[in-house]
Protein backbone atom coordinates (compact mmCIF):
# COMPACT_ATOMS: atom_id res chain seq x y z
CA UNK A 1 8.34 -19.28 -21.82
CA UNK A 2 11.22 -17.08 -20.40
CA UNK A 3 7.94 -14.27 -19.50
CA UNK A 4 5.92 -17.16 -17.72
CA UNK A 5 8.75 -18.27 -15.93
CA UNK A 6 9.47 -14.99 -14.24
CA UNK A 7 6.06 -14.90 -13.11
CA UNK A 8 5.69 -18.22 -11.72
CA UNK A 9 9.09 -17.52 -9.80
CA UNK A 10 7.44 -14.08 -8.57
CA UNK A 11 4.41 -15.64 -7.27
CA UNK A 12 6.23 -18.61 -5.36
CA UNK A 13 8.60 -15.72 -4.10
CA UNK A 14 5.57 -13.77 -3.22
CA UNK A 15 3.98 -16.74 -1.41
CA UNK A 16 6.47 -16.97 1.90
CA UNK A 17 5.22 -15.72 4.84
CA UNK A 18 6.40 -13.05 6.73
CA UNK A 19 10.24 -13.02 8.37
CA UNK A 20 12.72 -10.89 9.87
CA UNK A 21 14.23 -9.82 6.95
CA UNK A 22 10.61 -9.23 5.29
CA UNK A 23 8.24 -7.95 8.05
CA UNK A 24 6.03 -6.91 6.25
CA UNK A 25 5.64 -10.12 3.49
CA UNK A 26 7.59 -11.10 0.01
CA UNK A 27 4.48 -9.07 -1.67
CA UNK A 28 7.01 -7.04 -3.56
CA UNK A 29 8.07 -10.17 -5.53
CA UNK A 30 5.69 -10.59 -7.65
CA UNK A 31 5.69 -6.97 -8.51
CA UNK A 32 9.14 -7.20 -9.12
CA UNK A 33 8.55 -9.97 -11.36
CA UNK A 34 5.77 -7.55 -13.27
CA UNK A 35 8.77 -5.40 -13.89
CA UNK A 36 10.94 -7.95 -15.21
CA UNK A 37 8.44 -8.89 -17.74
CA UNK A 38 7.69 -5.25 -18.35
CA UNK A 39 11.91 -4.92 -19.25
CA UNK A 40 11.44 -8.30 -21.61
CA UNK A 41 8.93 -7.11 -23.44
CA UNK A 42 10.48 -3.72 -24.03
CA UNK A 43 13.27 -6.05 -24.98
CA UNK A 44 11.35 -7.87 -27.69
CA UNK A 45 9.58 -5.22 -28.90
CA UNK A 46 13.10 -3.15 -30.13
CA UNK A 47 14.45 -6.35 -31.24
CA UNK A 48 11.49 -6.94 -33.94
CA UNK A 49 11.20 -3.22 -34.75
CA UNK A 50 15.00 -3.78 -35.57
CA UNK A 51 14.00 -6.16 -37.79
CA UNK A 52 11.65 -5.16 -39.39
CA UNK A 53 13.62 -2.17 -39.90
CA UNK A 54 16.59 -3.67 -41.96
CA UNK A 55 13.63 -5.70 -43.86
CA UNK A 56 12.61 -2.63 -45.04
CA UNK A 57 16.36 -1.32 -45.99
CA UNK A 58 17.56 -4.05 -46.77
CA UNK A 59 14.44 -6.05 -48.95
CA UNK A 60 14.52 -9.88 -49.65
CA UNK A 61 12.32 -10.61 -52.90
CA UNK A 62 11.49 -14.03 -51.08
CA UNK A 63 7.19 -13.99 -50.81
CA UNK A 64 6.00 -15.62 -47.60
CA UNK A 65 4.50 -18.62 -47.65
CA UNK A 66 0.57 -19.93 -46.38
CA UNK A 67 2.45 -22.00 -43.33
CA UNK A 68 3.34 -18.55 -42.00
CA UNK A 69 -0.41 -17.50 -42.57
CA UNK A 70 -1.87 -20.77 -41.07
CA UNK A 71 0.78 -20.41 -37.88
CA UNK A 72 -0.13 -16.75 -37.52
CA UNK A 73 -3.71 -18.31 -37.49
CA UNK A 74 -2.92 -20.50 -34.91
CA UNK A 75 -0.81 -18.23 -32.38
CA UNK A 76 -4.13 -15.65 -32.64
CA UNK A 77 -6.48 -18.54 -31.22
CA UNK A 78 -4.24 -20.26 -28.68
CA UNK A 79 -3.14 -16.70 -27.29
CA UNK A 80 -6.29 -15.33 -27.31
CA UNK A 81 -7.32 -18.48 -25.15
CA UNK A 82 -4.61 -17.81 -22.96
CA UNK A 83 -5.50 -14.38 -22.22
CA UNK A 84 -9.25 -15.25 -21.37
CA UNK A 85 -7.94 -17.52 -19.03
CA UNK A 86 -4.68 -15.94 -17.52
CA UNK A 87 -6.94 -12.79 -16.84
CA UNK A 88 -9.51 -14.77 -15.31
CA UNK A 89 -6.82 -15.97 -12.78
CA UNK A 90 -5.68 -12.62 -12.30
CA UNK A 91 -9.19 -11.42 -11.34
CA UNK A 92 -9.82 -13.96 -9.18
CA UNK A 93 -6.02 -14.12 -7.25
CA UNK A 94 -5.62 -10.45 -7.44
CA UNK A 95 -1.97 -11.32 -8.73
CA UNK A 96 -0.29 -8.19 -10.79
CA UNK A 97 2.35 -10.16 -12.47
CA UNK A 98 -0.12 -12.78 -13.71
CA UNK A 99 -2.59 -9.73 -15.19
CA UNK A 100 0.48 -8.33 -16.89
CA UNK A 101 1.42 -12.14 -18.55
CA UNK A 102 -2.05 -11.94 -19.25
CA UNK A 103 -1.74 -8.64 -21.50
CA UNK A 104 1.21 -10.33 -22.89
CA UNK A 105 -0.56 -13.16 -24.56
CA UNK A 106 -3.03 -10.43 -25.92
CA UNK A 107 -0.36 -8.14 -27.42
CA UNK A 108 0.89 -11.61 -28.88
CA UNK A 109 -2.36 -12.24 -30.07
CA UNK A 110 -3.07 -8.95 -31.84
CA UNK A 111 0.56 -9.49 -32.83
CA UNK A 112 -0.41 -12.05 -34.80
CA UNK A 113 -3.36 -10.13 -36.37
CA UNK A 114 -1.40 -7.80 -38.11
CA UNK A 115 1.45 -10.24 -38.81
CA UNK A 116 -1.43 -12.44 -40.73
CA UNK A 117 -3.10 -9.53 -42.69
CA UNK A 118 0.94 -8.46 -43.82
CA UNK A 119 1.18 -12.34 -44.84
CA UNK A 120 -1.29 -12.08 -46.52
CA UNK A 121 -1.40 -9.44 -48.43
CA UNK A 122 2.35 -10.08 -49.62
CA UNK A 123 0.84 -13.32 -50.80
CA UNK A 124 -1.93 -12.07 -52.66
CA UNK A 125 0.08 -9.13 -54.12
CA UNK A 126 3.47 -9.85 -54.22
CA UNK A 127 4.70 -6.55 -54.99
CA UNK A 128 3.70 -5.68 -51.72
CA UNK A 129 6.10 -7.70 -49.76
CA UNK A 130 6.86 -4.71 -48.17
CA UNK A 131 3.85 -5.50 -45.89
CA UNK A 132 6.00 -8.21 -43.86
CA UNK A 133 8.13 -5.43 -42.00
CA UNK A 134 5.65 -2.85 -41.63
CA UNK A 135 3.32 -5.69 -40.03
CA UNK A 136 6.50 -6.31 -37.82
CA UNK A 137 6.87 -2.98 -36.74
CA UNK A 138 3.38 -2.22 -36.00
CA UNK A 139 3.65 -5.53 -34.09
CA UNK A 140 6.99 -3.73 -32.30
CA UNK A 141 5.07 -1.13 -31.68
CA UNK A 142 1.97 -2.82 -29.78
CA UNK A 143 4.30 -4.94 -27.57
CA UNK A 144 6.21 -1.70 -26.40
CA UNK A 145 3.39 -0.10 -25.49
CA UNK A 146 2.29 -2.99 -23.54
CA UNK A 147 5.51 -3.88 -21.77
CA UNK A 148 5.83 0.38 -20.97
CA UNK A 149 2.08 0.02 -19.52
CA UNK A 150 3.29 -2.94 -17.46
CA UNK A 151 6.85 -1.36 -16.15
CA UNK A 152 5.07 2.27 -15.02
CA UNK A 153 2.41 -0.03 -13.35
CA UNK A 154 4.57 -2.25 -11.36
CA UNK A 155 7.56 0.67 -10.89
CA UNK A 156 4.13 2.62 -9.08
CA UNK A 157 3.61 0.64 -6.62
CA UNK A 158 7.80 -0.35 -6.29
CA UNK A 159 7.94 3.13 -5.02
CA UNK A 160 5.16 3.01 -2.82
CA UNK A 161 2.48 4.96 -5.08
CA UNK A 162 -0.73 4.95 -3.14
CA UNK A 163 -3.50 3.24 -4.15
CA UNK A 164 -6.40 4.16 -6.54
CA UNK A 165 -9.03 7.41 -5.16
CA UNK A 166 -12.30 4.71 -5.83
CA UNK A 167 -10.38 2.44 -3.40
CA UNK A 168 -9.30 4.83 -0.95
CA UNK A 169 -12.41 6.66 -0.86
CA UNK A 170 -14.11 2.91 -0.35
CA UNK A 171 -12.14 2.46 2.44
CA UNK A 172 -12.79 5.62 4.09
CA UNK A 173 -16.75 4.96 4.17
CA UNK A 174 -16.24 1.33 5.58
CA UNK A 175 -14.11 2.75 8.08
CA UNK A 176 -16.59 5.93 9.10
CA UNK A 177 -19.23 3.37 9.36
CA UNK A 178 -17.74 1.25 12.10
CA UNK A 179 -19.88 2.18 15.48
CA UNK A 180 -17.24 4.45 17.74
CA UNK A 181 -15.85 6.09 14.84
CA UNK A 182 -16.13 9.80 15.12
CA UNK A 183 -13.84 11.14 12.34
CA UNK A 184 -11.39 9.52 9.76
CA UNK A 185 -8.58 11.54 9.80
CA UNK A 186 -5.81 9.51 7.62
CA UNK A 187 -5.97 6.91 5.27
CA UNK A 188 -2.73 5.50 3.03
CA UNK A 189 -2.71 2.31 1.42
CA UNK A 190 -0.33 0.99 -0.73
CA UNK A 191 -0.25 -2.24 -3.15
CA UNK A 192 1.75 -5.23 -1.63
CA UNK A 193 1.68 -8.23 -4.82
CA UNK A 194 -1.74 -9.07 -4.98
CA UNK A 195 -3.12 -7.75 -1.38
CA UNK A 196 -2.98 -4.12 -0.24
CA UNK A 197 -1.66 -2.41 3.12
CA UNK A 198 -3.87 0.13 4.79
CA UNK A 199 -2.79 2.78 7.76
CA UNK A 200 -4.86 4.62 9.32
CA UNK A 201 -5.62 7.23 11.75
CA UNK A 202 -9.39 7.43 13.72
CA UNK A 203 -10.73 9.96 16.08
CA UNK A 204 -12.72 8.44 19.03
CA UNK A 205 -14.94 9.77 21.94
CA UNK A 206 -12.25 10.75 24.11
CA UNK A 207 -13.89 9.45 27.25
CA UNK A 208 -13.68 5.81 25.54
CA UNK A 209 -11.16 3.78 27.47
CA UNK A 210 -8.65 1.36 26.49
CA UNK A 211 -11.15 -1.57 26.19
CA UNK A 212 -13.47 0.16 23.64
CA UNK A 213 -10.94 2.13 21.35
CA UNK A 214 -9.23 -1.58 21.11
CA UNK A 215 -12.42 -3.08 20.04
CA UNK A 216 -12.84 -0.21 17.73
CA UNK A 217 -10.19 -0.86 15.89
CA UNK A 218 -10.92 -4.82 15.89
CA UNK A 219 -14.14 -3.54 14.09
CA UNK A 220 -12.35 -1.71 11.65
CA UNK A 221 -9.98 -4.34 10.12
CA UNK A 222 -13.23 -6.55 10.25
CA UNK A 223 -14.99 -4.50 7.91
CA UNK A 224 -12.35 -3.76 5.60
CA UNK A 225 -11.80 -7.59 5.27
CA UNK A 226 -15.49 -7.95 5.45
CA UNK A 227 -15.92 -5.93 2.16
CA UNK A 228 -12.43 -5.51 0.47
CA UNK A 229 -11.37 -9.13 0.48
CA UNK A 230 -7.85 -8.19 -1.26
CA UNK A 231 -7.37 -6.16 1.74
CA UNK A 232 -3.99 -7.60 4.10
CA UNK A 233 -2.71 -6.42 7.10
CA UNK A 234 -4.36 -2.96 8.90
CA UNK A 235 -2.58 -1.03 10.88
CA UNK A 236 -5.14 1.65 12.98
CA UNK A 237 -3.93 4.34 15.23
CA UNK A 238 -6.37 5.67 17.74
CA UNK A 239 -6.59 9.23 18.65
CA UNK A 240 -9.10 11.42 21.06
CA UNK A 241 -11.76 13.42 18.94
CA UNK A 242 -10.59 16.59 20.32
CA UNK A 243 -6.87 17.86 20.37
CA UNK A 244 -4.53 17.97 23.35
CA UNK A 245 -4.00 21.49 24.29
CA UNK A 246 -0.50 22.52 26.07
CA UNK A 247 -0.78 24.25 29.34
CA UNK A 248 1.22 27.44 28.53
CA UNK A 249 -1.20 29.92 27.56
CA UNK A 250 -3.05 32.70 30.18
CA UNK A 251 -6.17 30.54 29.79
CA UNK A 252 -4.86 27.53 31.15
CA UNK A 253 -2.08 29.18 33.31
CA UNK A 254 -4.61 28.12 36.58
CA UNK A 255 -4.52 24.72 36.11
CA UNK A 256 -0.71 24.97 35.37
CA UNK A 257 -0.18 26.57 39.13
CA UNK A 258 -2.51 23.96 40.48
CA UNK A 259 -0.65 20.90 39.23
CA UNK A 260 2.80 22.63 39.97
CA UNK A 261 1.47 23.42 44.00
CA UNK A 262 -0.04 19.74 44.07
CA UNK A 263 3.26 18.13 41.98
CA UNK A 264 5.43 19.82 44.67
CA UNK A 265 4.27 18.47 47.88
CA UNK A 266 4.71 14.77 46.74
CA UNK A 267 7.73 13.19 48.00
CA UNK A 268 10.39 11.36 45.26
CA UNK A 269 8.49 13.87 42.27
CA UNK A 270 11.45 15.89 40.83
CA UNK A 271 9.42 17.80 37.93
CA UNK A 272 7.28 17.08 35.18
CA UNK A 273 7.10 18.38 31.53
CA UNK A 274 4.91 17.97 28.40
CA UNK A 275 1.76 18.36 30.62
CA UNK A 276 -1.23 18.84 28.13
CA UNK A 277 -5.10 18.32 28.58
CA UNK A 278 -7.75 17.22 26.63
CA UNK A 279 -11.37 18.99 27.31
CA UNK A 280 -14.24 16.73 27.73
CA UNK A 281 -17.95 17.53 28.31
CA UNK A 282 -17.41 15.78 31.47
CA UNK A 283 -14.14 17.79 32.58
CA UNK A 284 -10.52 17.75 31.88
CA UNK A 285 -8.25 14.87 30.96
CA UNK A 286 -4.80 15.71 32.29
CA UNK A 287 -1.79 13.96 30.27
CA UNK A 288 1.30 14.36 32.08
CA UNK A 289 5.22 13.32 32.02
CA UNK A 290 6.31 13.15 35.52
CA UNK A 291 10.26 12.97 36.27
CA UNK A 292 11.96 10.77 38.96
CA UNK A 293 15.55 9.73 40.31
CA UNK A 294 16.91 7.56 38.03
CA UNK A 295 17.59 4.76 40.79
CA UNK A 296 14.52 4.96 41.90
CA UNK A 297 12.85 1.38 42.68
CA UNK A 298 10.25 0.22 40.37
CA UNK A 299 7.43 -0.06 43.27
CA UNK A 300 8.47 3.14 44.63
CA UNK A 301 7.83 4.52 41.37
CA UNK A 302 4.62 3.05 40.93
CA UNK A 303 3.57 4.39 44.39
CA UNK A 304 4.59 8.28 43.14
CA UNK A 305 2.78 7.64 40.07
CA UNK A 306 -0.26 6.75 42.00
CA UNK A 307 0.22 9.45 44.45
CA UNK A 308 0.48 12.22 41.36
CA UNK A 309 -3.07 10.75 40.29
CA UNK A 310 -4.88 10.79 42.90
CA UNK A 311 -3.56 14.47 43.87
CA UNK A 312 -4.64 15.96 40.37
CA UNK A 313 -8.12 13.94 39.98
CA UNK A 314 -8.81 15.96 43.50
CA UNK A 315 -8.10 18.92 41.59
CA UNK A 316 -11.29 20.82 40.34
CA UNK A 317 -12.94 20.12 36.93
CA UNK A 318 -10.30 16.98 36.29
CA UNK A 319 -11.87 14.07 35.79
CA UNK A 320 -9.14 11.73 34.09
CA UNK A 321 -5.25 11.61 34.43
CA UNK A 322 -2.98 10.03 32.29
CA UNK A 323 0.88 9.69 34.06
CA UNK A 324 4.00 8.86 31.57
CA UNK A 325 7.33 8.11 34.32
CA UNK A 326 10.42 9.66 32.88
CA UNK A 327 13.95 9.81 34.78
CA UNK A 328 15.43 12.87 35.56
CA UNK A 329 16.53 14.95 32.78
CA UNK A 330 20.12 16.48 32.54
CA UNK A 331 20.18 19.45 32.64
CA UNK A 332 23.31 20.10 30.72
């Protein structure tokens, strides 16, 4: 009762939407509650080893009885019951902490197996009364390895373990297969409760514009909720197929002179940094960080922003320009 209650509290826990305090959902809950019925069944299992323990030191010549045997009987059927339909629930909800109450009413039930054969036998043979503790311990023994099973499981994905290679791997073909994609670069996923959060990182044509590479991305979390229906929230970062190179080397120190000659003749432009490109079989996209007076006015910066655009598409084999405003950097 104590186990079932933990994991009824971890799933209503688990249940809340999203806050401040929990951005990202109360999926941990019912995790946590996994772990808490991991820790109680560690608990019970060293408490009947103990037991069964000072049986065996410490004998009683009293034989059990056939009530035991009949109520061993009847815990193997009604937790066996339980299992088949706790598990069922688990597979169909996706819930950790109820899978793990489900392994708990088979350990019981198993339990119960070896408590009825020790019964048994001491009844049949009464010399070997002994049977009774051993049955115990073995008993100890099956429920520790269950609750152990349960606490690494749950303290997994407590530290943010990522999730199974099947799974990732699954989610890596859905993702390739989404029209647009041209390269899957990063995947991590991690287990929140019973749904799982994905990140990712795609490489698109880098003359897509903003428009497409969102609807890219749209298409993405589609699919993975399409086919991977315990799948929650997707987080995709979009990136150009080829890398940005830096403008400091000999072979791109012509284009550096060309911006710095064109940079230099616009009026309120006070420098730039972190200019990089990004060849295209169409030309080059220039990426640049352009620096301005501080109290500049918001239109007027606009208008140099504009002007630094339209001087560096009129430069020769640029195609594309991308301008970040940045105030004036100290120079101390």
């Amino acid at each position: 009762l104590v186990s079932d209650a933990v994991v009824l509290l971890g799933i209503r826990l688990s249940d809340r939407p999203a806050d401040e305090g929990h951005p990202f959902g109360h999926g941990r809950f019912e995790t946590l509650a996994a772990f808490i019925l991991g820790l109680i069944l560690i608990g019970v299992a060293v408490l009947l080893g103990w037991e069964g323990l000072e049986k065996i030191r410490h004998p009683e010549p009293a034989v059990p009885s056939w009530i035991a045997a009949v109520a061993a009987l009847v815990s193997i059927v009604v937790k066996e019951i339980l299992f088949r339909w706790t598990r069922a629930v688990a597979r169909r909800t996706g819930s950790k902490a109820v899978e793990a109450n489900a392994w708990h009413h088979r350990s019981d039930a198993l339990s119960s197996v070896v408590a009825l054969v020790a019964i048994v036998g001491a009844i049949l043979v009464p010399r070997w009364n002994f049977l009774d503790p051993v049955g115990s311990i073995i008993v100890a023994l099956m429920i520790g390895v269950v609750g152990f099973k349960v606490i690494l499981d749950a303290a997994r994905e407590l530290t943010d373990a990522g999730v199974e290679r099947e799974l990732r791997e699954r989610m890596t073909e859905l993702t390739a297969g989404v029209r647009g994609v041209r390269d899957v670069r990063r995947i991590c996923a991690r287990h929140m409760g019973n749904l799982t959060t994905v990140d990712l990182v795609v490489a698109v044509d880098p003359e897509m514009d903003v428009f497409q590479a969102h609807r890219v991305t749209e298409h993405i979390e589609a699919n993975l909720h399409k086919h991977l229906p315990r799948v929650g929230r997707v987080f995709v970062h979009v990136e150009p197929l080829t890398e940005p190179e830096r403008l400091d080397g000999e072979r791109n120190a012509e284009i550096r002179r060309a911006v710095e000659e064109a940079c230099a003749s616009i009026p309120g432009l006070t420098g730039f940094h972190d200019l990089r490109l990004h060849r295209r079989a169409s030309g080059v996209a220039l990426d640049i960080h352009v620096e301005l007076d501080g109290g500049l006015p918001l239109a007027e910066a606009h208008r140099v922003a504009d002007e630094v655009r339209r001087c560096l598409e009129g430069l020769p084999g640029v195609d594309a320009v991308l301008v970040h405003l940045d105030p004036e950097r100290d120079e101390d």
